[in-house]
N, C-alpha and C. Protein backbone atom coordinates (compact mmCIF):
# COMPACT_ATOMS: atom_id res chain seq x y z
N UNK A 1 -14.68 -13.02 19.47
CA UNK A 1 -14.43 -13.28 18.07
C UNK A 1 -15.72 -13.40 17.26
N UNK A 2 -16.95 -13.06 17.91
CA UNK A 2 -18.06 -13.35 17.29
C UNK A 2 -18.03 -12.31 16.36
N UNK A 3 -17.48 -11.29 15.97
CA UNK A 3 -17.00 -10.54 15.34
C UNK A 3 -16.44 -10.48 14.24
N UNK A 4 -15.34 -10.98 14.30
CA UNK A 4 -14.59 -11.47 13.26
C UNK A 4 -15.50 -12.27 12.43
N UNK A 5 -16.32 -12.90 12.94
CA UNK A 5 -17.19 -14.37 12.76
C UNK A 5 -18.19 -13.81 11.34
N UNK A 6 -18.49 -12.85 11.85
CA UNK A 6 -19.84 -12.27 11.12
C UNK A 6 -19.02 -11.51 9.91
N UNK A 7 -17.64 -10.96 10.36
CA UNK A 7 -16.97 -10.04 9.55
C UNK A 7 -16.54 -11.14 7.92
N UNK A 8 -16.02 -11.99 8.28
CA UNK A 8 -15.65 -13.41 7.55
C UNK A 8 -16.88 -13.52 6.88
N UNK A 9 -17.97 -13.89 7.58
CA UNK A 9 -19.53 -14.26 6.66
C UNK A 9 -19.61 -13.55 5.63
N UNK A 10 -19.74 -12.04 6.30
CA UNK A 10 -20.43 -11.18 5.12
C UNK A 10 -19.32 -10.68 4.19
N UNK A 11 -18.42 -11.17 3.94
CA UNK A 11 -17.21 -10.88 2.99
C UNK A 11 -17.26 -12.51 2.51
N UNK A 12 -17.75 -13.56 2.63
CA UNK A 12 -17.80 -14.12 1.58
C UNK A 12 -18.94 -13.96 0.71
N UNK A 13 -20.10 -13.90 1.72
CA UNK A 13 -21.31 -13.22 1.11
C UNK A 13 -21.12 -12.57 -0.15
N UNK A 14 -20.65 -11.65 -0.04
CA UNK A 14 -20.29 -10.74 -0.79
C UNK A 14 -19.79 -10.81 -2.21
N UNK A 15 -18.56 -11.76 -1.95
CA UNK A 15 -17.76 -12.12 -3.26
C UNK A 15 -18.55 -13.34 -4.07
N UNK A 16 -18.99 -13.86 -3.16
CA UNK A 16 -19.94 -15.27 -4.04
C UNK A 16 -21.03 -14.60 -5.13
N UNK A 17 -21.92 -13.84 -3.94
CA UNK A 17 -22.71 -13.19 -4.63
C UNK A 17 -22.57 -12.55 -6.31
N UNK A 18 -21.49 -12.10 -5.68
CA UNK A 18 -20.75 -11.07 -7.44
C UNK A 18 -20.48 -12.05 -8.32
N UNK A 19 -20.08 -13.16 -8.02
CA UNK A 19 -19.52 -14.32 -8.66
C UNK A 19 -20.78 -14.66 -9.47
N UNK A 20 -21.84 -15.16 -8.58
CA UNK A 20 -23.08 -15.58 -9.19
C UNK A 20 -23.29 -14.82 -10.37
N UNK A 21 -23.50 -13.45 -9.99
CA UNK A 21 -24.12 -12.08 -10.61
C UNK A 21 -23.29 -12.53 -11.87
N UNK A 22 -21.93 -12.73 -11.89
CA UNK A 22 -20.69 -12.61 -13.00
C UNK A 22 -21.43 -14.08 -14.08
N UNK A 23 -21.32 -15.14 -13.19
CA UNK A 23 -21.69 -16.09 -13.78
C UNK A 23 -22.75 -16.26 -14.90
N UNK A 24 -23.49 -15.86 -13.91
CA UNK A 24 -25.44 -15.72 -14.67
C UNK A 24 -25.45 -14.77 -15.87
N UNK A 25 -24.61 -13.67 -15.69
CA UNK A 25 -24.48 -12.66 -16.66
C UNK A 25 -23.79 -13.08 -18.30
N UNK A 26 -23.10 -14.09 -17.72
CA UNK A 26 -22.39 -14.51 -19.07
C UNK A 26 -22.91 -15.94 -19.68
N UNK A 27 -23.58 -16.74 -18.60
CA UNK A 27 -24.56 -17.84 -19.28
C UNK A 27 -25.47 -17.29 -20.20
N UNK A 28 -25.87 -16.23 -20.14
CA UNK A 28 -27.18 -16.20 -20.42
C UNK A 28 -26.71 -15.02 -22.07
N UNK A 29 -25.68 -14.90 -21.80
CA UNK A 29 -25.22 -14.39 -23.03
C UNK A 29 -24.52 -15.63 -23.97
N UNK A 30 -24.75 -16.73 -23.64
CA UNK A 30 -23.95 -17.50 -24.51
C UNK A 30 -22.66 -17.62 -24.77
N UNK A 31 -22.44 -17.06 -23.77
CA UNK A 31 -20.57 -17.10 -23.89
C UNK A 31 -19.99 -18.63 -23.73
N UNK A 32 -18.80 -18.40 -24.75
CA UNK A 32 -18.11 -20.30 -24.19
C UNK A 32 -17.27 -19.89 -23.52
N UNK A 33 -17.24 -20.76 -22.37
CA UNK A 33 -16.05 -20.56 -21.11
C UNK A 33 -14.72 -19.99 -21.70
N UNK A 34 -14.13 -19.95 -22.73
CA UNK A 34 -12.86 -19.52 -23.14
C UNK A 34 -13.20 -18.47 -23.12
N UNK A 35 -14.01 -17.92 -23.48
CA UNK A 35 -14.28 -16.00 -23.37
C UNK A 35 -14.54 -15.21 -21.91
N UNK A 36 -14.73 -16.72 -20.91
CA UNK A 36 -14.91 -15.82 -19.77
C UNK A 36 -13.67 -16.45 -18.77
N UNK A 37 -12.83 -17.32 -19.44
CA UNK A 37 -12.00 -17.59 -18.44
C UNK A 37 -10.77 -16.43 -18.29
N UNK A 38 -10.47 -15.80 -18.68
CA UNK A 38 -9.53 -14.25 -18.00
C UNK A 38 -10.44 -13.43 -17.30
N UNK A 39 -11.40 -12.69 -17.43
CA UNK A 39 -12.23 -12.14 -16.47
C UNK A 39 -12.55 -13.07 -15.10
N UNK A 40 -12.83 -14.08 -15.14
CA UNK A 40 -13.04 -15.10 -14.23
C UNK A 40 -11.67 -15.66 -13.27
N UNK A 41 -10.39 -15.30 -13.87
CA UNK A 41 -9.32 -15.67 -13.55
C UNK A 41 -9.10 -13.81 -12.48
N UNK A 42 -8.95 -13.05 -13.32
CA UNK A 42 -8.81 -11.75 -12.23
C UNK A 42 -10.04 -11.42 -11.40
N UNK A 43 -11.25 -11.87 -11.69
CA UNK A 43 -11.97 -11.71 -10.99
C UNK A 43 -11.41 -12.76 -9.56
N UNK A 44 -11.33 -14.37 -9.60
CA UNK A 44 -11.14 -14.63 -8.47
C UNK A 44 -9.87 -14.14 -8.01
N UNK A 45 -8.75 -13.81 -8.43
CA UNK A 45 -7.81 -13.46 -7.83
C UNK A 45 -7.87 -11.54 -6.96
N UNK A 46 -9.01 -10.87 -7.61
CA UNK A 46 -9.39 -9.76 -6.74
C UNK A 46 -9.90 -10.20 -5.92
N UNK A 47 -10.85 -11.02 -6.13
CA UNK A 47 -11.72 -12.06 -4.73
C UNK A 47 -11.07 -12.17 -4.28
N UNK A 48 -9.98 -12.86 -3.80
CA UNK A 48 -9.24 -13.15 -2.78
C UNK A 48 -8.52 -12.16 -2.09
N UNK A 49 -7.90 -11.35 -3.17
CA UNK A 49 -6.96 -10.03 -2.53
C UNK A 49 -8.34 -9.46 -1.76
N UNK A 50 -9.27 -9.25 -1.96
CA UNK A 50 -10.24 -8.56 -1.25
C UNK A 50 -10.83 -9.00 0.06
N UNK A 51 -10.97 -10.78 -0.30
CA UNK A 51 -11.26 -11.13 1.06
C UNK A 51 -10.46 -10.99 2.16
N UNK A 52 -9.10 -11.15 1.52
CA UNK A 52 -7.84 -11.44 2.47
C UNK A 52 -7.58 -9.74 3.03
N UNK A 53 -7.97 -8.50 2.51
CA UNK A 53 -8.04 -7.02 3.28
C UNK A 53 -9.34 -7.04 3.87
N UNK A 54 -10.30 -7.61 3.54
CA UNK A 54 -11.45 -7.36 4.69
C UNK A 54 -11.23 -8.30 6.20
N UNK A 55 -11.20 -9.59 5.98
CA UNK A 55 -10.85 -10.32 6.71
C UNK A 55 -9.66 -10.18 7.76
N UNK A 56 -8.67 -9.63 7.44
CA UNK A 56 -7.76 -9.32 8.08
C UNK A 56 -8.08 -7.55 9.09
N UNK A 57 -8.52 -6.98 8.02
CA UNK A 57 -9.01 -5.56 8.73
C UNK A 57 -9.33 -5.51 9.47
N UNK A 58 -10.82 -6.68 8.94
CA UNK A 58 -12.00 -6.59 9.87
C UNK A 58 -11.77 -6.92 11.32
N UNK A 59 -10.68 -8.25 11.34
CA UNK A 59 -10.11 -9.19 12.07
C UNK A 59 -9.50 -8.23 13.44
N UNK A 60 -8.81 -7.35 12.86
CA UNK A 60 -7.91 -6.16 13.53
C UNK A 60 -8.89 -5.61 14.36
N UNK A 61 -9.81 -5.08 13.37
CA UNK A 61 -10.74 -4.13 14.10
C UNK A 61 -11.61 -4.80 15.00
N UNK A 62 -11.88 -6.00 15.30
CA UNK A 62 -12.52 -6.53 15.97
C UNK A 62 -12.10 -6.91 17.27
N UNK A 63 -10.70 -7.52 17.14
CA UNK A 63 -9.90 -7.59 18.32
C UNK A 63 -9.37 -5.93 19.07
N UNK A 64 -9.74 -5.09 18.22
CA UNK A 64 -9.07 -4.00 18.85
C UNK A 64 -10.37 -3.52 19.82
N UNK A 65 -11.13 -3.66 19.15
CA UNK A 65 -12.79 -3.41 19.83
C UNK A 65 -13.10 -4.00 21.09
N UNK A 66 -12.40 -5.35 21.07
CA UNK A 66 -12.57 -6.26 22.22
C UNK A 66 -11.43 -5.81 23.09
N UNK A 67 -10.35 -5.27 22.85
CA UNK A 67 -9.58 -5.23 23.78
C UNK A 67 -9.50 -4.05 24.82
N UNK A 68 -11.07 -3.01 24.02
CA UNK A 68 -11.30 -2.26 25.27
C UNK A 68 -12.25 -2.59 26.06
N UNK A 69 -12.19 -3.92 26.41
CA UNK A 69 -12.70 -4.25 27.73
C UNK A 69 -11.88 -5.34 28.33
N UNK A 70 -11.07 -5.45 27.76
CA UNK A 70 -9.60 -6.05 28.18
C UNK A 70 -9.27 -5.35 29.95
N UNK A 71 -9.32 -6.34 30.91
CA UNK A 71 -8.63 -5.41 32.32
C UNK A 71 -7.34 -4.89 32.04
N UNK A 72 -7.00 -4.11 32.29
CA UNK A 72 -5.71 -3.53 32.64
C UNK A 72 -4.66 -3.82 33.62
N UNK A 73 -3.46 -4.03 33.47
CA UNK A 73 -2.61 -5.20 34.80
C UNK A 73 -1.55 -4.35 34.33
N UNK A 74 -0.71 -3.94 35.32
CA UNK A 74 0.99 -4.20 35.51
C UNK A 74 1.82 -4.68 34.72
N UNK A 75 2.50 -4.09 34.01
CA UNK A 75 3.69 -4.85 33.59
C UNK A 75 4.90 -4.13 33.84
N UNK A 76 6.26 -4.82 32.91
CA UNK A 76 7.49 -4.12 32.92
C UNK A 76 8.20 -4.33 31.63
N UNK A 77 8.39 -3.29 31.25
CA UNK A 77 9.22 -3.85 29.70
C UNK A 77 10.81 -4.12 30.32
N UNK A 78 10.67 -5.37 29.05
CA UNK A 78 12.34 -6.52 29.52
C UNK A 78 13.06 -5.82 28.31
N UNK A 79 12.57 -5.32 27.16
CA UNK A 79 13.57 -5.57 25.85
C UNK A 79 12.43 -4.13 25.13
N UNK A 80 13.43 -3.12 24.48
CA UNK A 80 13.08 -2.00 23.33
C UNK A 80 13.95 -1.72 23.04
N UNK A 81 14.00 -2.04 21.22
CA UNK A 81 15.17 -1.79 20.28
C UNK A 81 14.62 -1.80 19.15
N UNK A 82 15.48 -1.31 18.21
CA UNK A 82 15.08 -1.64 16.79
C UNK A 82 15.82 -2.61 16.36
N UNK A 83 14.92 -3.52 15.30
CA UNK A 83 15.98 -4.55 14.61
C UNK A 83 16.17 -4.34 13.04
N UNK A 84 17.27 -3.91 12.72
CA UNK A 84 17.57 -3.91 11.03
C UNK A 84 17.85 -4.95 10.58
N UNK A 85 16.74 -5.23 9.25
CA UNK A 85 16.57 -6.29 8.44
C UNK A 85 16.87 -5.72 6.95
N UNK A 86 18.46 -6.30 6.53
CA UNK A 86 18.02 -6.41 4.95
C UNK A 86 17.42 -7.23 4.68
N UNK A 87 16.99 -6.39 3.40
CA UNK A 87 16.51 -7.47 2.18
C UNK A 87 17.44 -7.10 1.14
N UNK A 88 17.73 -8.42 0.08
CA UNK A 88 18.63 -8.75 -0.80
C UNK A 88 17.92 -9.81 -1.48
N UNK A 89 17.99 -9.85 -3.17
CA UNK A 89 17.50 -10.84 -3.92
C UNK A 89 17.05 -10.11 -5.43
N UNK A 90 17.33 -10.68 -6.32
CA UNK A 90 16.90 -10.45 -7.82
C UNK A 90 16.68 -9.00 -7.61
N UNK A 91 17.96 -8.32 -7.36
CA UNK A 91 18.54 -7.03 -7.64
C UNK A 91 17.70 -6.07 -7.04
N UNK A 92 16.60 -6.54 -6.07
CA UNK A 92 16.47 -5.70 -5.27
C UNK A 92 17.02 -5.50 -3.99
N UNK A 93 17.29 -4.87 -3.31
CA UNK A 93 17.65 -4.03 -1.68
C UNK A 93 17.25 -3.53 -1.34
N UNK A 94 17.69 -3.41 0.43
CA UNK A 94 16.73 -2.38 1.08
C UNK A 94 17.26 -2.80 2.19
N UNK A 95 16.09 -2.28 3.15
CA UNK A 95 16.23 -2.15 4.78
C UNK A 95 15.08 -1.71 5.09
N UNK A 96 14.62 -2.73 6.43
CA UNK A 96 13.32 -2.32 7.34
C UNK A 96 14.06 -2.66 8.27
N UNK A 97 12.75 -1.64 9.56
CA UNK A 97 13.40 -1.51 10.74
C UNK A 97 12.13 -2.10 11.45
N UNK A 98 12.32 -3.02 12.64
CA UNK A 98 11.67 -3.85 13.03
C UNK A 98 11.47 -2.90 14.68
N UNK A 99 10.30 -2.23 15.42
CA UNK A 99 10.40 -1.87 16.45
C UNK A 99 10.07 -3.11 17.35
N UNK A 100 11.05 -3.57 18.35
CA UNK A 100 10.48 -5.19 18.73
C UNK A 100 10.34 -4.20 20.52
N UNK A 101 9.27 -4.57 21.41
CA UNK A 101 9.30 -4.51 22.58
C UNK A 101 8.79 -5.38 23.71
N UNK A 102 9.03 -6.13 24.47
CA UNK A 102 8.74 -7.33 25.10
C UNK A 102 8.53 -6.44 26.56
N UNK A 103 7.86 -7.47 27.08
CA UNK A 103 7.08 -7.11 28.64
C UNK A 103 6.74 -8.53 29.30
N UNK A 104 6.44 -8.43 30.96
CA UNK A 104 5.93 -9.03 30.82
C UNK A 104 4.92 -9.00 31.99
N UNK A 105 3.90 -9.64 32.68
CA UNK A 105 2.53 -9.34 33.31
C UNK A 105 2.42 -10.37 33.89
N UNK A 106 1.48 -10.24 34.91
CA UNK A 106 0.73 -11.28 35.69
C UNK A 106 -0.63 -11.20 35.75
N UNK A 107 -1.62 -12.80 35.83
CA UNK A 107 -2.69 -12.81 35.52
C UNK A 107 -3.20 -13.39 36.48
N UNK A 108 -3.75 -13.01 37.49
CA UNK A 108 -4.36 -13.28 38.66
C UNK A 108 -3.02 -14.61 39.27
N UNK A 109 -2.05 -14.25 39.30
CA UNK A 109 -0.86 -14.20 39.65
C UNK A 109 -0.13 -15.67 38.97
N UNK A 110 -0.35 -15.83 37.52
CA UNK A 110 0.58 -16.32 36.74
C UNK A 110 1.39 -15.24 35.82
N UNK A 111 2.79 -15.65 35.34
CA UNK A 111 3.43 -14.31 34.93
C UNK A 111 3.14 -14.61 33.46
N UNK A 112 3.26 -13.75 32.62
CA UNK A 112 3.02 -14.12 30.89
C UNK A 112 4.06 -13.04 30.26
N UNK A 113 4.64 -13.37 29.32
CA UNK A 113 5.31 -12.59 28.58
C UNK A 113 4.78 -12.05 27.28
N UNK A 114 4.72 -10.58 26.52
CA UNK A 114 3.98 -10.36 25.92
C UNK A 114 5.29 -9.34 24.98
N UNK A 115 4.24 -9.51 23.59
CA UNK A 115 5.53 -8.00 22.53
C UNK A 115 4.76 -7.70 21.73
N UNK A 116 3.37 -7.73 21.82
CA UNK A 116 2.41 -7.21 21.10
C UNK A 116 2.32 -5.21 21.33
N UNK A 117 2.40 -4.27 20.48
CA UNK A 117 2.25 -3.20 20.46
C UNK A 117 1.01 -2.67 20.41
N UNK A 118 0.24 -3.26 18.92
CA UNK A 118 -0.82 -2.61 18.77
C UNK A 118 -1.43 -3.57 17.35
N UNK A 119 -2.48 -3.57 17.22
CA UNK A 119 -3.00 -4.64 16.07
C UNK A 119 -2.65 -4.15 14.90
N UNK A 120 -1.49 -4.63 14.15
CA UNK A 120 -0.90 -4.35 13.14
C UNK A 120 -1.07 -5.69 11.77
N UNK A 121 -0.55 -5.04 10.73
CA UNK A 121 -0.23 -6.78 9.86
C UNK A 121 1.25 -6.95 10.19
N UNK A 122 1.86 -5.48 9.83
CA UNK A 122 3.40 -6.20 10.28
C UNK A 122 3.89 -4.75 11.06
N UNK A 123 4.94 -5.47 11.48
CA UNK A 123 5.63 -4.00 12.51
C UNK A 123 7.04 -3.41 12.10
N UNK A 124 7.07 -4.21 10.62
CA UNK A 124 8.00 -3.34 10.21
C UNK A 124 8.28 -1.76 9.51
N UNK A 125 9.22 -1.10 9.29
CA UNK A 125 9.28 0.15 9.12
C UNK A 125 10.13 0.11 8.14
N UNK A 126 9.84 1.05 7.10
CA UNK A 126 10.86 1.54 5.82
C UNK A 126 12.06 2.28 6.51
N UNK A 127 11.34 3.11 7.24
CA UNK A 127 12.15 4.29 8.08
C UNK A 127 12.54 4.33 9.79
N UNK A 128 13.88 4.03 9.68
CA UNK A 128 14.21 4.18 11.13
C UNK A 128 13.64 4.68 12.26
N UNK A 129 13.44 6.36 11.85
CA UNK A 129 12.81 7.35 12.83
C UNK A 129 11.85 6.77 13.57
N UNK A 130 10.74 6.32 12.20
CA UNK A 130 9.30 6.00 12.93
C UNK A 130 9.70 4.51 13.97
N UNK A 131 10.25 3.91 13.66
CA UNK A 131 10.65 2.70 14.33
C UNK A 131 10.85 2.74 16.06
N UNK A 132 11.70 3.95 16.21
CA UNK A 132 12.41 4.26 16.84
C UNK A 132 11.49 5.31 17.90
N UNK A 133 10.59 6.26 17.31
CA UNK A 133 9.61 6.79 17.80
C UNK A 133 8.24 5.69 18.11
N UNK A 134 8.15 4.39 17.99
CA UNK A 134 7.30 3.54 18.45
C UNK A 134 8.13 2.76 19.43
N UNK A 135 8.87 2.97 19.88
CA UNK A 135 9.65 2.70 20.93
C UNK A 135 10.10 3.41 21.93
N UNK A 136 9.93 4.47 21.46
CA UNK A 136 10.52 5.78 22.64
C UNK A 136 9.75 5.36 23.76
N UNK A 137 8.52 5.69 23.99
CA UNK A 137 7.58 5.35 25.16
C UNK A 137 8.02 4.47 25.88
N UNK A 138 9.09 3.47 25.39
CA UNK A 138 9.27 1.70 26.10
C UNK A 138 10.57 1.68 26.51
N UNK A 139 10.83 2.03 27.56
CA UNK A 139 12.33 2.04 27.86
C UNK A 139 12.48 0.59 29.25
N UNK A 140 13.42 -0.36 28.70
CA UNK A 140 13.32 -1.50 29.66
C UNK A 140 13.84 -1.27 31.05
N UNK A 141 12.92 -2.06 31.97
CA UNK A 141 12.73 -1.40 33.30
C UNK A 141 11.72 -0.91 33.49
N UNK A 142 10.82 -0.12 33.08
CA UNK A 142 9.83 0.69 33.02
C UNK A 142 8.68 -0.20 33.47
N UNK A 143 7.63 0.77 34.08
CA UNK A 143 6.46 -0.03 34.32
C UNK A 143 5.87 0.39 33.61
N UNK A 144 4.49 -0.43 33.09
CA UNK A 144 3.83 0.00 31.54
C UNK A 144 2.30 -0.99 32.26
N UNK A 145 1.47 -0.31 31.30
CA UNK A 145 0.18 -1.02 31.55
C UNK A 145 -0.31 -1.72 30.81
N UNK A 146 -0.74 -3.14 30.62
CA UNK A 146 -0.76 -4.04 29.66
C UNK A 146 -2.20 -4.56 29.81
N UNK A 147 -2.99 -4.49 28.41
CA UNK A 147 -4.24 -5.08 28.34
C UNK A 147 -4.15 -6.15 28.04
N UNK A 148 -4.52 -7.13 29.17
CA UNK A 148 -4.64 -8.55 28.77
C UNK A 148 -6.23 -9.45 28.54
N UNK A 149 -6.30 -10.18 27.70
CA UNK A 149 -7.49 -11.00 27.59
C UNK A 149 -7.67 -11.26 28.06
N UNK A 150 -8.94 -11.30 29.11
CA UNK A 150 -8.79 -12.15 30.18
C UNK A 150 -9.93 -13.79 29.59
N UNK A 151 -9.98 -13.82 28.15
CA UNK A 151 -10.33 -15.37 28.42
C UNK A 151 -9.03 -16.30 27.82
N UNK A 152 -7.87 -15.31 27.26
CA UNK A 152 -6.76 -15.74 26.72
C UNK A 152 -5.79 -14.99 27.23
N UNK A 153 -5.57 -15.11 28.51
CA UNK A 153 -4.27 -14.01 29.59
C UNK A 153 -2.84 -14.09 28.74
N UNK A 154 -2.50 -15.05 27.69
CA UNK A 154 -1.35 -14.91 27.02
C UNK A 154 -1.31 -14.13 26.14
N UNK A 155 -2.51 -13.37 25.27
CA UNK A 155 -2.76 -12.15 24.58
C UNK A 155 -3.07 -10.94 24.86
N UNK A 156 -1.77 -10.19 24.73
CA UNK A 156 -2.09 -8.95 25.32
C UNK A 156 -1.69 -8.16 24.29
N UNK A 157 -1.86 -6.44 24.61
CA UNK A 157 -1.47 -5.25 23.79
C UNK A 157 -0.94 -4.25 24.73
N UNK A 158 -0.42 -3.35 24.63
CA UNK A 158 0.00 -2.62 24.56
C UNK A 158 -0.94 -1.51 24.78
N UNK A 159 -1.12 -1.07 23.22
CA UNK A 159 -1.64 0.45 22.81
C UNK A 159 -2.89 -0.13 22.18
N UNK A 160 -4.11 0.34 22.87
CA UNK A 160 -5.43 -0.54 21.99
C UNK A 160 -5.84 -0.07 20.98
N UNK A 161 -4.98 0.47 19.86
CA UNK A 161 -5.59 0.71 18.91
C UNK A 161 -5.19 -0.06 17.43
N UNK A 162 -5.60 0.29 16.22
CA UNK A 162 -5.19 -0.52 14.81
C UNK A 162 -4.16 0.02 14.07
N UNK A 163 -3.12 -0.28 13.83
CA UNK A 163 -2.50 0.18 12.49
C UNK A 163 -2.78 0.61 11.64
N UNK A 164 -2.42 1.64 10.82
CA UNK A 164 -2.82 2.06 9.43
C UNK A 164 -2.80 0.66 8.25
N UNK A 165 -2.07 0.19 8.94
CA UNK A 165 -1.72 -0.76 7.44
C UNK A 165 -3.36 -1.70 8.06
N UNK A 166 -3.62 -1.77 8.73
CA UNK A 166 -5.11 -2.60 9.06
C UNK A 166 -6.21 -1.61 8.34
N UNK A 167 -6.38 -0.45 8.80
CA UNK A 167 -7.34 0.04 7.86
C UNK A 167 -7.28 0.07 6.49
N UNK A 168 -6.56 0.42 5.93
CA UNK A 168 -5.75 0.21 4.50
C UNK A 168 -6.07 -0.79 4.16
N UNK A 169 -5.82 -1.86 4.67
CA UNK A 169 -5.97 -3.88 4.05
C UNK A 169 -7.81 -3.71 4.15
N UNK A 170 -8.40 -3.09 5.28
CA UNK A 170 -10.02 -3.22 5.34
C UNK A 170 -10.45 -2.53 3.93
N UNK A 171 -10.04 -1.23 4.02
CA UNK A 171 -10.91 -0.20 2.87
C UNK A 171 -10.36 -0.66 1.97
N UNK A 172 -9.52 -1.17 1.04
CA UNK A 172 -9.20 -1.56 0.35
C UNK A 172 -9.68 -3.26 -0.21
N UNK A 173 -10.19 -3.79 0.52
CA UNK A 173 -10.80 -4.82 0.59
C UNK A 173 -12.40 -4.70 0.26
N UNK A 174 -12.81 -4.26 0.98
CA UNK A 174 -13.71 -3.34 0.62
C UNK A 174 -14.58 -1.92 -0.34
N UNK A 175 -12.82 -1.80 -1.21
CA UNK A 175 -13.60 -1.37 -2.23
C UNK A 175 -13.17 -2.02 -3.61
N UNK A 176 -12.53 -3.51 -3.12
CA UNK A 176 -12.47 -4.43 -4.56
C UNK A 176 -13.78 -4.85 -4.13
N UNK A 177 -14.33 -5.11 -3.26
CA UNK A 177 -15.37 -5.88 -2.94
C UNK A 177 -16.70 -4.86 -3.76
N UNK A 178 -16.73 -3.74 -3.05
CA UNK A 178 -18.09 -2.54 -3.89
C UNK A 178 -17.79 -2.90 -5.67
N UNK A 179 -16.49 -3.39 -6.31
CA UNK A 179 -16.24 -3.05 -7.44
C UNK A 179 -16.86 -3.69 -7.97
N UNK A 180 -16.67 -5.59 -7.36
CA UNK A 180 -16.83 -6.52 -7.53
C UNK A 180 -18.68 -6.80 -7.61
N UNK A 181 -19.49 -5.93 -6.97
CA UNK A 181 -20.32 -5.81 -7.04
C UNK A 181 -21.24 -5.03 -7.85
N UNK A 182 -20.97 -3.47 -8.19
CA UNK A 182 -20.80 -2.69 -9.37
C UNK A 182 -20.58 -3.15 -10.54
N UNK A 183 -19.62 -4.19 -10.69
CA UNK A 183 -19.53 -4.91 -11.83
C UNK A 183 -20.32 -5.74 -12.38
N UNK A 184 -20.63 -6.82 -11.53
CA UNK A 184 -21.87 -7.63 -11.88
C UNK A 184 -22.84 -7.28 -12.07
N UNK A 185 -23.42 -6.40 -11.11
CA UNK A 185 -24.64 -5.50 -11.54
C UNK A 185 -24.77 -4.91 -12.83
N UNK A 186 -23.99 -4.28 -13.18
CA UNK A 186 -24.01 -3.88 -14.62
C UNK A 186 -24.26 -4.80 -15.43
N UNK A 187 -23.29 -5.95 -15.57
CA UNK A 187 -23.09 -7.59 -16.19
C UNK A 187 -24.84 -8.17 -16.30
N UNK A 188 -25.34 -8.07 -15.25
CA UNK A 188 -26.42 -8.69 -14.95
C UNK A 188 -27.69 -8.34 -15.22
C-alpha cells in the first residue's frame, strides 16, 4: 500500500497547492470574500470530485500492481449468476445487473472464501449481456486460480487487472486536477 500512500500525498499536494495559487491570486487583487466565495465553493467541490477519482484510481491501480506478485492457489467457484436490481424513485427506473461470483481457496491450508473479480468501483452492469459474459468463464464446480495476498490471505482476485470505471475515476481525476492547476496559474 506504499503506493496508494504516495498516490493520496501527491493528489493532495496537488489540490492544496491550486488552492494556495487560487487564494494568493485573489488576496492580492483585493477581492472581498463575497466575490470569491462561488469560485471557491466549485472549486472545493471539483477538489474533492478530483481527489476522490485519483485516489480511488490510483488506489485500484496500485492494488492491481501488487497483485501481480500475489501467489497463485487453487480454488473452486461455489456461486455464478447474475443479480437484477431495480431502481425506482422520483420517477426514475431502471435495472442493473449485478455479475456476483464466489470461490473459495486455501492458504497454506486455512480455507477463505472470496467474490472479488477484478479491481473495480462497482460491478454493476446497465446491460445484461456484459454481466453475463463476466461470468461465463465461472461456472460453479469449476476449478479456477485465485490470487491471494499473501500478507492478507482473505483478499483475493480473480482476474488481475482494473476496471474501466477505475481508469475513468483516475484520468478524470486527474484532469480536474491539471485544470485546477492551469487555473491558478493563470490567476496567479
Amino acid at each position: 500500500m506504499m503506493v496508494s500512500g504516495l498516490v493520496i500525498l501527491w493528489a493532495l499536494l496537488v489540490v492544496g497547492f491550486a488552492a494556495l495559487v487560487a487564494w494568493r491570486a485573489a488576496s492580492t487583487r483585493g477581492l472581498p470574500i463575497s466575490a470569491v466565495r462561488g469560485p471557491a465553493l466549485y472549486g472545493l467541490l471539483s477538489g474533492a470530485l478530483a481527489l476522490f477519482g485519483v485516489l480511488y484510481g490510483g488506489t485500484a491501480l496500485a492494488e492491481a500492481a501488487a497483485s501481480r506478485s500475489w501467489p497463485a492457489v487453487e480454488g473452486q467457484i461455489t456461486r455464478a449468476e447474475v443479480i437484477e436490481h431495480r431502481i425506482a424513485g422520483r420517477g426514475i427506473s431502471g435495472r442493473t445487473y449485478e455479475p456476483v461470483v464466489e470461490y473459495t481457496y486455501d492458504v497454506d491450508g486455512t480455507p477463505f472464501t472470496g467474490s472479488r473479480l477484478a479491481f473495480a468501483l462497482t460491478t454493476r452492469e446497465t446491460l445484461p449481456a456484459v454481466a453475463e459474459a463476466q461470468i461465463a468463464p465461472y461456472q460453479p464446480g469449476e476449478a479456477v486460480t485465485v490470487y491471494a495476498n499473501p500478507n492478507a490471505p482473505q483478499r483475493s482476485v480473480l482476474e488481475r487487472r482494473v476496471d474501466l470505471q477505475a481508469w475513468l475515476a483516475l484520468g478524470g481525476g486527474l484532469a480536474l486536477m491539471a485544470g485546477h492547476l492551469l487555473a491558478a496559474g493563470r490567476r496567479g
